[in-house]
Protein backbone atom coordinates (compact mmCIF):
# COMPACT_ATOMS: atom_id res chain seq x y z
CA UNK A 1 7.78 35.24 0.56
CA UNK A 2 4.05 34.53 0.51
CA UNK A 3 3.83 35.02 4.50
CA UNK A 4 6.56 38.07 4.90
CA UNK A 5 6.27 39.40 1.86
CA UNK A 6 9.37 39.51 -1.16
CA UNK A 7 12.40 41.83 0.52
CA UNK A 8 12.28 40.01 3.92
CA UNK A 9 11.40 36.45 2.82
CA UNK A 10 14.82 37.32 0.46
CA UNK A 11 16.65 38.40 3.32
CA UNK A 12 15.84 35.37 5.18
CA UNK A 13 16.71 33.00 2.00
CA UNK A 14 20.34 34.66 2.02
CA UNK A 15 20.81 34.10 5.40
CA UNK A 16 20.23 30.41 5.75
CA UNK A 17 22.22 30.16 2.54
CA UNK A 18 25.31 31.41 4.21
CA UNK A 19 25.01 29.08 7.41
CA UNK A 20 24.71 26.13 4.76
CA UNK A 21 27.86 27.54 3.16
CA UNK A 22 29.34 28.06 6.38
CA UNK A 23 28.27 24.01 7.70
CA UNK A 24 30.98 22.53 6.60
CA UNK A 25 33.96 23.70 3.87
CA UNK A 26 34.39 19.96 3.20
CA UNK A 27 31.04 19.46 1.76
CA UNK A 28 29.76 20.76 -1.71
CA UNK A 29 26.57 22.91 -1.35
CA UNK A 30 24.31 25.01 -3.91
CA UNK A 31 20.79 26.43 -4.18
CA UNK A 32 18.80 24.44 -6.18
CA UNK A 33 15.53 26.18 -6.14
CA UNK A 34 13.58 28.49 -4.80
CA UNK A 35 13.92 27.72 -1.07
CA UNK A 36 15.74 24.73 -1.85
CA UNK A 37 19.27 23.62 -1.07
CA UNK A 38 21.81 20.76 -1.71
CA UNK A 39 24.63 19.76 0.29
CA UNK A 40 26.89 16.94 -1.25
CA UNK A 41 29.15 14.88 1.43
CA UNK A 42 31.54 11.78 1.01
CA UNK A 43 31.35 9.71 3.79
CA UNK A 44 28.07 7.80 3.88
CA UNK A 45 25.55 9.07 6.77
CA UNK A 46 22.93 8.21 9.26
CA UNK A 47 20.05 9.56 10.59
CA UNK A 48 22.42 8.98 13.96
CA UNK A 49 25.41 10.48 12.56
CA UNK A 50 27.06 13.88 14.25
CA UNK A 51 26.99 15.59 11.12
CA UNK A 52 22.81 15.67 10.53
CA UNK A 53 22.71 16.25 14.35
CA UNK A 54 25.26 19.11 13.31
CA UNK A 55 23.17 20.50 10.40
CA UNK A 56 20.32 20.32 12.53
CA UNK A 57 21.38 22.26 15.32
CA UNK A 58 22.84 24.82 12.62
CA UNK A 59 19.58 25.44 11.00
CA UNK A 60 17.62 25.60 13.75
CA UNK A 61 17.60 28.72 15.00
CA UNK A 62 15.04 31.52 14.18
CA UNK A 63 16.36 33.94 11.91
CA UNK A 64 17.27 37.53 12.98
CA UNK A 65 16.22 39.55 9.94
CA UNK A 66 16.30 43.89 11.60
CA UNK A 67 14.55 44.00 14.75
CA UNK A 68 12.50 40.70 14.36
CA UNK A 69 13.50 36.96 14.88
CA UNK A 70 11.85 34.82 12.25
CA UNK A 71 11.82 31.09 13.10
CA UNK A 72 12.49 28.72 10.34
CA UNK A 73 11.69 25.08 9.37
CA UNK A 74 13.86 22.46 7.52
CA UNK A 75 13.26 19.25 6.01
CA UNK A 76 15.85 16.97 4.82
CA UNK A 77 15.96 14.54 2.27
CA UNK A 78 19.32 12.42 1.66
CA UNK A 79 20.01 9.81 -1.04
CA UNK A 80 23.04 7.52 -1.52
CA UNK A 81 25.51 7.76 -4.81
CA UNK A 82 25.73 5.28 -6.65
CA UNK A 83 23.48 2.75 -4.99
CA UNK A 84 20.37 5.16 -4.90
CA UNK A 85 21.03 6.61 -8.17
CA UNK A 86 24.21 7.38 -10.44
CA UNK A 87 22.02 10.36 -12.97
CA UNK A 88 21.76 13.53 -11.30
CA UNK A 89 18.33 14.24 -12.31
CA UNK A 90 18.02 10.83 -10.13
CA UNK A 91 19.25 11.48 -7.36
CA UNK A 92 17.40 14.97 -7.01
CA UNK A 93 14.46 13.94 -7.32
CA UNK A 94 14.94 10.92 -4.91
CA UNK A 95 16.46 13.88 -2.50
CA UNK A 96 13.16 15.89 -3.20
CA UNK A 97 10.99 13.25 -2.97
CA UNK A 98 12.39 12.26 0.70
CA UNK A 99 12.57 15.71 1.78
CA UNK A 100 8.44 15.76 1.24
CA UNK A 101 8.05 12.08 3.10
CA UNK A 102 10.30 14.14 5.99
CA UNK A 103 8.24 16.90 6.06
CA UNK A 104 4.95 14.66 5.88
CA UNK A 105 6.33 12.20 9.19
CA UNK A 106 7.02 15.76 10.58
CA UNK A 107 10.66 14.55 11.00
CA UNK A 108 13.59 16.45 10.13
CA UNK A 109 15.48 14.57 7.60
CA UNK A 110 13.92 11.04 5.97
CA UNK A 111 16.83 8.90 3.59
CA UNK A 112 15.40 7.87 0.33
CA UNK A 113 14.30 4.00 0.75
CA UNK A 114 13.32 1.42 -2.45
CA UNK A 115 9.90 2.26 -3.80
CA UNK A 116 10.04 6.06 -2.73
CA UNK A 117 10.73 7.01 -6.16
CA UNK A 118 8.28 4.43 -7.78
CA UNK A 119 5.55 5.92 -5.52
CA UNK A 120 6.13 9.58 -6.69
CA UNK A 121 5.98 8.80 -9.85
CA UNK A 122 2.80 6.87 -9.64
CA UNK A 123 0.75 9.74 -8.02
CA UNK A 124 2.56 12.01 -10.61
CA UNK A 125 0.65 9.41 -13.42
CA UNK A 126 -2.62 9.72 -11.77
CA UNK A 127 -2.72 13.46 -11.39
CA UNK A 128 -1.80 13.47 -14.90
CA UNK A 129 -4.62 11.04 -15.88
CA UNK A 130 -7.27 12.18 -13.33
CA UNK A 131 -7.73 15.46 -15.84
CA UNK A 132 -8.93 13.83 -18.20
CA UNK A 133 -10.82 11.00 -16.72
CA UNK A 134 -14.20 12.66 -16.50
CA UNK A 135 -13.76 13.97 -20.33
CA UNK A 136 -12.73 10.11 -21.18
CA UNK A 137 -15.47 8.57 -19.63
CA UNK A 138 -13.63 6.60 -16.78
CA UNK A 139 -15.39 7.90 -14.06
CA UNK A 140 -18.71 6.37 -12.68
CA UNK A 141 -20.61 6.40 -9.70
CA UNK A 142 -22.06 3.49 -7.72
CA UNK A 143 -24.92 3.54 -5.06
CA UNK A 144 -25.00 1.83 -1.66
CA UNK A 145 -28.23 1.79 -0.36
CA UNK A 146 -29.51 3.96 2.74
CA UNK A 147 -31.77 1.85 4.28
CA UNK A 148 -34.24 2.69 7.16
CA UNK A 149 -33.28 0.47 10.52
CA UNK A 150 -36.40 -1.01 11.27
CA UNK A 151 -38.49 -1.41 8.14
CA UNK A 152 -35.72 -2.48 5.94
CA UNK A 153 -36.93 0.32 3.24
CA UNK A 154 -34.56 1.86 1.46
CA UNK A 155 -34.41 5.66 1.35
CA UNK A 156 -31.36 6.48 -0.50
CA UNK A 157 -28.30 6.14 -1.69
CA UNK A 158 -24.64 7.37 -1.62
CA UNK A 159 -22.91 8.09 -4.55
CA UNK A 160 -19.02 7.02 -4.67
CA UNK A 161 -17.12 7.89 -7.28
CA UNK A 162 -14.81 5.54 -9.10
CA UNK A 163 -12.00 5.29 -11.75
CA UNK A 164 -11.24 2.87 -14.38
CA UNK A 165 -8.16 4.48 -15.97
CA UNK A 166 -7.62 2.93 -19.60
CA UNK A 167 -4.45 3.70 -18.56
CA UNK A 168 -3.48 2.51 -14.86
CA UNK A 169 -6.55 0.27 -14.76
CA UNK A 170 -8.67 0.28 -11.69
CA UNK A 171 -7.85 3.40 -8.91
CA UNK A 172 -9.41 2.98 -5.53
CA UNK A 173 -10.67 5.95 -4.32
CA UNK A 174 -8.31 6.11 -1.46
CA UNK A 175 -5.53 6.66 -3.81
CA UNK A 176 -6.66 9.26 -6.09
CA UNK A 177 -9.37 11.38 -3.95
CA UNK A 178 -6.17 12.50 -1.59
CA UNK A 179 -4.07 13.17 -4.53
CA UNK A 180 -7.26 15.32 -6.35
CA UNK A 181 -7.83 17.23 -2.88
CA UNK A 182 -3.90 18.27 -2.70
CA UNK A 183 -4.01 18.95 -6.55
CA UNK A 184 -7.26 20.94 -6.37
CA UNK A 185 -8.57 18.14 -9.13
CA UNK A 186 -11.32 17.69 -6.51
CA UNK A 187 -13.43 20.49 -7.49
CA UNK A 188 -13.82 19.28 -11.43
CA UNK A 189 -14.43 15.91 -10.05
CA UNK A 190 -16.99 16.93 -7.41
CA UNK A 191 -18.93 18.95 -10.26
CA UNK A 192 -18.96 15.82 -12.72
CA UNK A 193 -20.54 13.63 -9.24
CA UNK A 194 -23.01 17.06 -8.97
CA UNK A 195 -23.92 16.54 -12.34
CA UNK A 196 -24.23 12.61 -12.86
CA UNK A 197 -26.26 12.29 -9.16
CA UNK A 198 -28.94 15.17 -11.03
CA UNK A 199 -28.80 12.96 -14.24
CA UNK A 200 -29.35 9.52 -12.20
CA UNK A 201 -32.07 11.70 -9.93
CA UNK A 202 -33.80 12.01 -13.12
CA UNK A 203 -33.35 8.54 -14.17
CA UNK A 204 -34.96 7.04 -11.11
CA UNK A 205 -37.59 9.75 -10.90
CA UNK A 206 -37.16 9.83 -6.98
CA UNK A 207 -40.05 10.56 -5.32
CA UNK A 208 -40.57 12.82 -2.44
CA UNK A 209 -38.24 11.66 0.56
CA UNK A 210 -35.85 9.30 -1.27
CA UNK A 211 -32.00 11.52 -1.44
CA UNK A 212 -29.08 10.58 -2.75
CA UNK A 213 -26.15 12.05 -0.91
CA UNK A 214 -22.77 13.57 -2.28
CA UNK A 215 -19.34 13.92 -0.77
CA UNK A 216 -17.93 17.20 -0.39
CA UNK A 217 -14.20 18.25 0.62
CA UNK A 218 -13.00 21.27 2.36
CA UNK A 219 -12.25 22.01 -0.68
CA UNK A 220 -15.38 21.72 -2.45
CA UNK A 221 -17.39 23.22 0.55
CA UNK A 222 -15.67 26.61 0.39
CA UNK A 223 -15.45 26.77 -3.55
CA UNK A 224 -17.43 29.25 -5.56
CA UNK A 225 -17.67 27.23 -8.42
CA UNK A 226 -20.11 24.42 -6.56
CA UNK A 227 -22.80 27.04 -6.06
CA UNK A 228 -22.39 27.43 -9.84
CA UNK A 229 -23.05 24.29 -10.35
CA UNK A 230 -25.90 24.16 -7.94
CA UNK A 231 -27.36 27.33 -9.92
CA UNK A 232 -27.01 25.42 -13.06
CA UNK A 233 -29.00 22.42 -12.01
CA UNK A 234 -31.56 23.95 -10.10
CA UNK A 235 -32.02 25.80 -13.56
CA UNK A 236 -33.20 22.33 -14.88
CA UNK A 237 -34.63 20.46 -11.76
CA UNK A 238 -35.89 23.15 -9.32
CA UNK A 239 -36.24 20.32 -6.93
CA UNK A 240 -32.67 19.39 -6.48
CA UNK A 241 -32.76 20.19 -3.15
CA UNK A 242 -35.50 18.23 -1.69
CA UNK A 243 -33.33 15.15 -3.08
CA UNK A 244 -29.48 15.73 -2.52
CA UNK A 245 -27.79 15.22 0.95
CA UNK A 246 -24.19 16.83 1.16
CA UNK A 247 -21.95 15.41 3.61
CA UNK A 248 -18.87 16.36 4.54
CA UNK A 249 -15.94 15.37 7.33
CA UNK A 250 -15.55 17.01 10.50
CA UNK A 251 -11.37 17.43 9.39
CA UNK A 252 -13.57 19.36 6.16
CA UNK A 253 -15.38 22.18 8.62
CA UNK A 254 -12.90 22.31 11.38
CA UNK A 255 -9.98 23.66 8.63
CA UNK A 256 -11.75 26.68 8.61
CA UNK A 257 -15.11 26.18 10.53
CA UNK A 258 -16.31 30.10 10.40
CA UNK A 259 -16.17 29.82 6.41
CA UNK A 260 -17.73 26.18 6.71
CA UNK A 261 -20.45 27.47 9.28
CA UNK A 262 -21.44 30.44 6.69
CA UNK A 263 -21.55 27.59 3.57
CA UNK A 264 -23.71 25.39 5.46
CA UNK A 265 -26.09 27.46 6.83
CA UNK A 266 -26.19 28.72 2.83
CA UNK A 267 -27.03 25.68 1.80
CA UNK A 268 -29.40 25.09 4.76
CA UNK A 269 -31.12 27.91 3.32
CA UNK A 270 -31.38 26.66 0.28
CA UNK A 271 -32.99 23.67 1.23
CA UNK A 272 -30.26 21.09 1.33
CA UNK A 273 -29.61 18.48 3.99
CA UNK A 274 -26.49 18.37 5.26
CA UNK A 275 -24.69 15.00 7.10
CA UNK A 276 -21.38 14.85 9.38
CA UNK A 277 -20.06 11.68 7.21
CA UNK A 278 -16.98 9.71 9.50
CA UNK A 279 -18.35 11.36 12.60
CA UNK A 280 -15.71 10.25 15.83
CA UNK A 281 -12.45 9.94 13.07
CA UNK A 282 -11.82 13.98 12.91
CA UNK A 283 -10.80 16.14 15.24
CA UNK A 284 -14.07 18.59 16.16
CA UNK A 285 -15.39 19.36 19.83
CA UNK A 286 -18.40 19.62 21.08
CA UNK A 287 -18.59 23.18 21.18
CA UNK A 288 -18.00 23.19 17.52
CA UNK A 289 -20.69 20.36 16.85
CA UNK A 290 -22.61 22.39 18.68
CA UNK A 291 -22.97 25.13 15.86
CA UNK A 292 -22.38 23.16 12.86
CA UNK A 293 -25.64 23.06 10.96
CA UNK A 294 -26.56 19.47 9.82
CA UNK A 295 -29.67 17.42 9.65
CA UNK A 296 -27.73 14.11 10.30
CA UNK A 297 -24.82 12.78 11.67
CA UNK A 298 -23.14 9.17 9.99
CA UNK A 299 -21.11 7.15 12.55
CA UNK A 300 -17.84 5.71 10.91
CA UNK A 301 -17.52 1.90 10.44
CA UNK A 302 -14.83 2.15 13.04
CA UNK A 303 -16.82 2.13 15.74
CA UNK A 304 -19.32 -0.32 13.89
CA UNK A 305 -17.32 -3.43 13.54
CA UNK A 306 -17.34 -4.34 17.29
CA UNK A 307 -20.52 -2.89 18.40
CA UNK A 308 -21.41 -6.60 18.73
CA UNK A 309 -18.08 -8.12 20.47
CA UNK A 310 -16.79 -4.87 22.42
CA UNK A 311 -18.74 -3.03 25.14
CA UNK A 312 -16.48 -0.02 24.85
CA UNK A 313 -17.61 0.42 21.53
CA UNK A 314 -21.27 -0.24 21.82
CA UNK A 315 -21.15 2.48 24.63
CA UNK A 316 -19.73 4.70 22.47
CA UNK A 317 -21.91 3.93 19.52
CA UNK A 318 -24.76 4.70 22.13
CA UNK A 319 -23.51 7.62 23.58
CA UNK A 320 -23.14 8.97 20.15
CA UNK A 321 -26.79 8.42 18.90
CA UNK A 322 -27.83 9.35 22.29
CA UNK A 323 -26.15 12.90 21.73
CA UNK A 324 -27.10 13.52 17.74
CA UNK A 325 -30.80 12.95 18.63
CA UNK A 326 -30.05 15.47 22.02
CA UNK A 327 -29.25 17.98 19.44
CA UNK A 328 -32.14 16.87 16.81
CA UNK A 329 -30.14 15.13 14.33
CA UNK A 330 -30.71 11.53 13.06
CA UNK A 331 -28.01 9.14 12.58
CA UNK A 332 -26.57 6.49 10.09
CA UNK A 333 -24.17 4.18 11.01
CA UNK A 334 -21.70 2.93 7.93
CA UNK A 335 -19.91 -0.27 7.51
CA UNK A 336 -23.05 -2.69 8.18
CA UNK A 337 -21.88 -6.23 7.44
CA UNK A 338 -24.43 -9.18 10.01
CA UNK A 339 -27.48 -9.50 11.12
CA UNK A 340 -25.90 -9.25 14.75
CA UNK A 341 -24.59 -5.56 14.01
CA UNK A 342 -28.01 -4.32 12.60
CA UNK A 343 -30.21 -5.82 15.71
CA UNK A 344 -27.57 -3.89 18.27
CA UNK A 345 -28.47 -0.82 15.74
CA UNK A 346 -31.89 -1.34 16.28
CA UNK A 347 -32.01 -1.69 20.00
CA UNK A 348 -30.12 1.77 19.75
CA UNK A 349 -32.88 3.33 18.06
CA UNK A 350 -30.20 4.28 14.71
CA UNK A 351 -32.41 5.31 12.19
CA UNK A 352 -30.53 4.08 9.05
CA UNK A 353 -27.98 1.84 7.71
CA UNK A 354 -25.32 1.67 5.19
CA UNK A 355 -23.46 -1.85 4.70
CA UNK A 356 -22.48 -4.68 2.92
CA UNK A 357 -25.13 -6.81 5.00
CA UNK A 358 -28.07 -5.15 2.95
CA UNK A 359 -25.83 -4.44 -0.93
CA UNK A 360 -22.91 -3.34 -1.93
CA UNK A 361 -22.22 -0.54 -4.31
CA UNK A 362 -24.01 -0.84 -7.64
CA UNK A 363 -24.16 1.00 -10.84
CA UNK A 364 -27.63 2.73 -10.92
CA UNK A 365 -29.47 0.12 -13.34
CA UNK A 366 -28.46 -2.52 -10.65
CA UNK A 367 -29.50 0.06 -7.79
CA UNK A 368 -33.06 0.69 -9.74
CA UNK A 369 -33.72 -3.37 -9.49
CA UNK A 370 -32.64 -2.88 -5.93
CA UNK A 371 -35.53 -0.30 -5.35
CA UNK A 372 -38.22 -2.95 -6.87
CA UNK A 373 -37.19 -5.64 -4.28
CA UNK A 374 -36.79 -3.36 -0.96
CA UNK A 375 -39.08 -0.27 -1.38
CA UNK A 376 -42.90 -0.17 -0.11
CA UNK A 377 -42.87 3.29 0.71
CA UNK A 378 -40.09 5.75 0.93
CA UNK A 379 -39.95 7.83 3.80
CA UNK A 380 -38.25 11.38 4.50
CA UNK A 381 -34.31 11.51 5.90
């Protein structure tokens, strides 16, 4: 309906509806939603078995709706009464729950396996907490140090957001960011970081050249309500800009890159840095790198962990920094954990570091201590 509009995308519903009736008159079938169907069978089946290959080859084909020919797409989830479930509500929303894993594998049908369920109903408990984490005070940021390659200074920080539910206890960010970025959570959560990196800015009183930089989804990057936010601040620290670094994936400006492209250069304009975090994990081209408009580019830990043992992935660590300072951008390479690692950095002429070998993550009082012990002088990013 969204894509064809209400009339055809009905016409289309009520045609695939009568080839599921017409599948098989031994099976029990219904509409269960909008554009969603059950089909009940008695013998037990396989992914293998002639009659999924059947209702495969039965759905599809593009459907003719007047003049046009609309192709279609199916996922399939199937559960197993009474070992997967005896309650109805059960067993639909095991179906529906391994109709999305199918459709996330890209596969046509996935069968509902142990744990599924449990999973679906976890993320379902942290969307449902993640609301009101920031209002509960669960949320806090930590700082890793940015530190300059060859004086050891330390310029920076990112700021990574974590969640200690008083409900679920401890969420990595791996689990709930995904879930907050498919939910649209992301853009409350993005404005509380905005907010809490200009409060901890104030805190440390950063000087001229010292940023802290801030993660930003495709999401965030396209949203109206984080130049809002950037309004507000401003409103209160009129220097926000000389101090924040936004970075943000290549996956982030390649989903739409003309939008990106526009956003960036807005923020450019404003004054703001802006970093290619994960660089070499996404999926841009050059051509593309070629007109995004950053200040820095940070190399995943990826490629960092055997820049010392593999010389595939020193060249390409060198072939990287070689190109971002081609195009005028510096780099920082994440996921520094030896001595070994930050010397091959060096002799690559990398201008900063991120890593366990120099601190881990801190809250900001720690990170303040941090300053005392490792800054002389800051220096610009």
């Amino acid at each position: 309906n969204d894509t064809l509009g209400q009339e055809v995308g009905d016409l289309v519903l009520k045609q695939v509806a009568q080839r599921i009736i017409d599948f098989d008159e031994q099976c029990l079938s219904a509409r269960i939603g909008g554009d969603e169907f059950a089909l009940v069978f008695e013998q037990e089946l396989s992914e293998k078995h002639k009659l999924i290959q059947k209702l495969y080859s039965f759905l599809e084909k593009p459907v003719k709706v007047g003049e046009s020919d609309y192709p279609v797409s199916f996922n399939v989830g199937a559960v197993e009464f009474p070992r997967q479930g005896k309650a109805f509500d059960t067993l639909l929303r095991r179906a529906q729950v391994s109709a999305q894993e199918a459709k996330r594998q890209h596969d046509f049908v996935f069968f509902y396996t142990e744990g599924l369920d449990e999973q679906h109903l976890r993320k379902l408990d942290i969307l449902e907490h993640l609301d009101y984490a920031a209002e509960n005070d669960e949320l806090t940021l930590l700082l890793q140090p940015k530190i300059e390659t060859q004086s050891g200074k330390t310029i920076g920080a990112e700021a990574l957001l974590r969640w200690n539910s008083e409900k679920l206890g401890f969420v990595g960010p791996d689990e709930f960011i995904p879930l907050a970025e498919q939910s649209g959570l992301i853009k409350k959560l993005t404005q509380w970081v905005f907010r809490q990196s200009a409060d901890y800015l104030r805190h440390l009183n950063a000087p001229d050249g010292f940023s802290l930089s801030i993660n930003l989804s495709a999401i965030d990057l396209l949203s109206d309500e984080i130049l809002s936010v950037i309004a507000e601040l401003e409103e209160d620290m009129p220097a926000l800009n000389r101090h924040l670094v936004l970075e943000v994936t290549e996956s982030a400006i390649v989903s739409d890159p003309d939008a990106a492209i526009e956003r960036l250069n807005w923020l450019r304009e404003k004054g703001y840095q802006v970093s290619i975090d994960d660089y070499g994990t996404g999926y841009s081209s050059l051509a593309y790198l070629k007109r995004f408009p950053m200040d820095s580019l940070k190399i995943d830990k990826a490629f960092i962990d055997d820049i010392t043992t593999s010389s595939k992935d020193r060249s390409m660590v060198a072939s990287i920094i070689g190109m971002a300072h081609n195009l005028g951008l510096k780099v920082i390479a994440e996921g520094v954990e030896s001595e070994a690692q930050l010397e091959q950095l060096k002799s690559l002429e990398c201008e900063y570091i991120q890593g366990f070998y120099y601190a881990k993550p801190m809250p900001a009082d720690s990170f303040i201590e941090f300053i005392k012990q490792h800054t002389a002088d800051v220096v610009d990013v």
